[in-house]
Protein backbone atom coordinates (compact mmCIF):
# COMPACT_ATOMS: atom_id res chain seq x y z
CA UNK A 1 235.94 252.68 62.55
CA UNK A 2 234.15 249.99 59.97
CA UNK A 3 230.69 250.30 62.42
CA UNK A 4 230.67 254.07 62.16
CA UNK A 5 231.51 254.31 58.39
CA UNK A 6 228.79 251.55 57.96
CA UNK A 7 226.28 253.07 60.13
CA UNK A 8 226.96 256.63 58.57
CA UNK A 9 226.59 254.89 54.75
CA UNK A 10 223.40 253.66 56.22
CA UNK A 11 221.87 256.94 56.98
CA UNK A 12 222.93 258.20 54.11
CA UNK A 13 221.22 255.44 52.28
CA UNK A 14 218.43 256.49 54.14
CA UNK A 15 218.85 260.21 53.55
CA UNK A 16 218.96 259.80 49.97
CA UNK A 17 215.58 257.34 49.65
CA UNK A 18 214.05 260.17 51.87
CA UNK A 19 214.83 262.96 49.54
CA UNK A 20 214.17 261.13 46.42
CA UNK A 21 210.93 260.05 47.40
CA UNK A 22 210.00 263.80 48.37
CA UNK A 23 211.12 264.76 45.14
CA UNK A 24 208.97 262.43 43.08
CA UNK A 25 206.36 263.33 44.95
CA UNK A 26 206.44 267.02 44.10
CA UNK A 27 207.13 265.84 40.59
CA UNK A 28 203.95 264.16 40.57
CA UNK A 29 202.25 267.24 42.17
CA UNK A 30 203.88 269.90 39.39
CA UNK A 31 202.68 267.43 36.79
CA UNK A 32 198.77 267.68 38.03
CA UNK A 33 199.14 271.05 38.09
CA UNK A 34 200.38 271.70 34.70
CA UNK A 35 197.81 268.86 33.82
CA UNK A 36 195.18 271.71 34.94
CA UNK A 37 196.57 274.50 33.87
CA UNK A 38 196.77 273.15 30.19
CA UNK A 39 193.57 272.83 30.61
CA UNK A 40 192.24 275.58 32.27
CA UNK A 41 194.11 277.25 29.13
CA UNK A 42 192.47 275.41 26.90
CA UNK A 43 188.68 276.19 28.16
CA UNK A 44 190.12 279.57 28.12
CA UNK A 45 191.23 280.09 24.70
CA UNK A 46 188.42 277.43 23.32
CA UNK A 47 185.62 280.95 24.52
């Protein structure tokens, strides 16, 4: 009973690190592309 709850902790460990990692990635990608767009916007509105 101990092994299982330990080993199903574990991959939920896991799980978790997987996700958040995923998630900070696209985090990192939405922030490039606002990074662009702001300025895309700006060359824009600068004409």
């Amino acid at each position: 009973m101990v092994a299982a709850l330990s080993a199903e902790l574990a991959r939920l460990r896991k799980t978790h690190r997987d996700e958040l990692t995923a998630l900070r990635t696209a985090l990192e990608r939405a922030h490039g592309e606002n990074l662009d767009l702001r300025r895309q916007l700006q060359r824009f509105t600068a004409t």
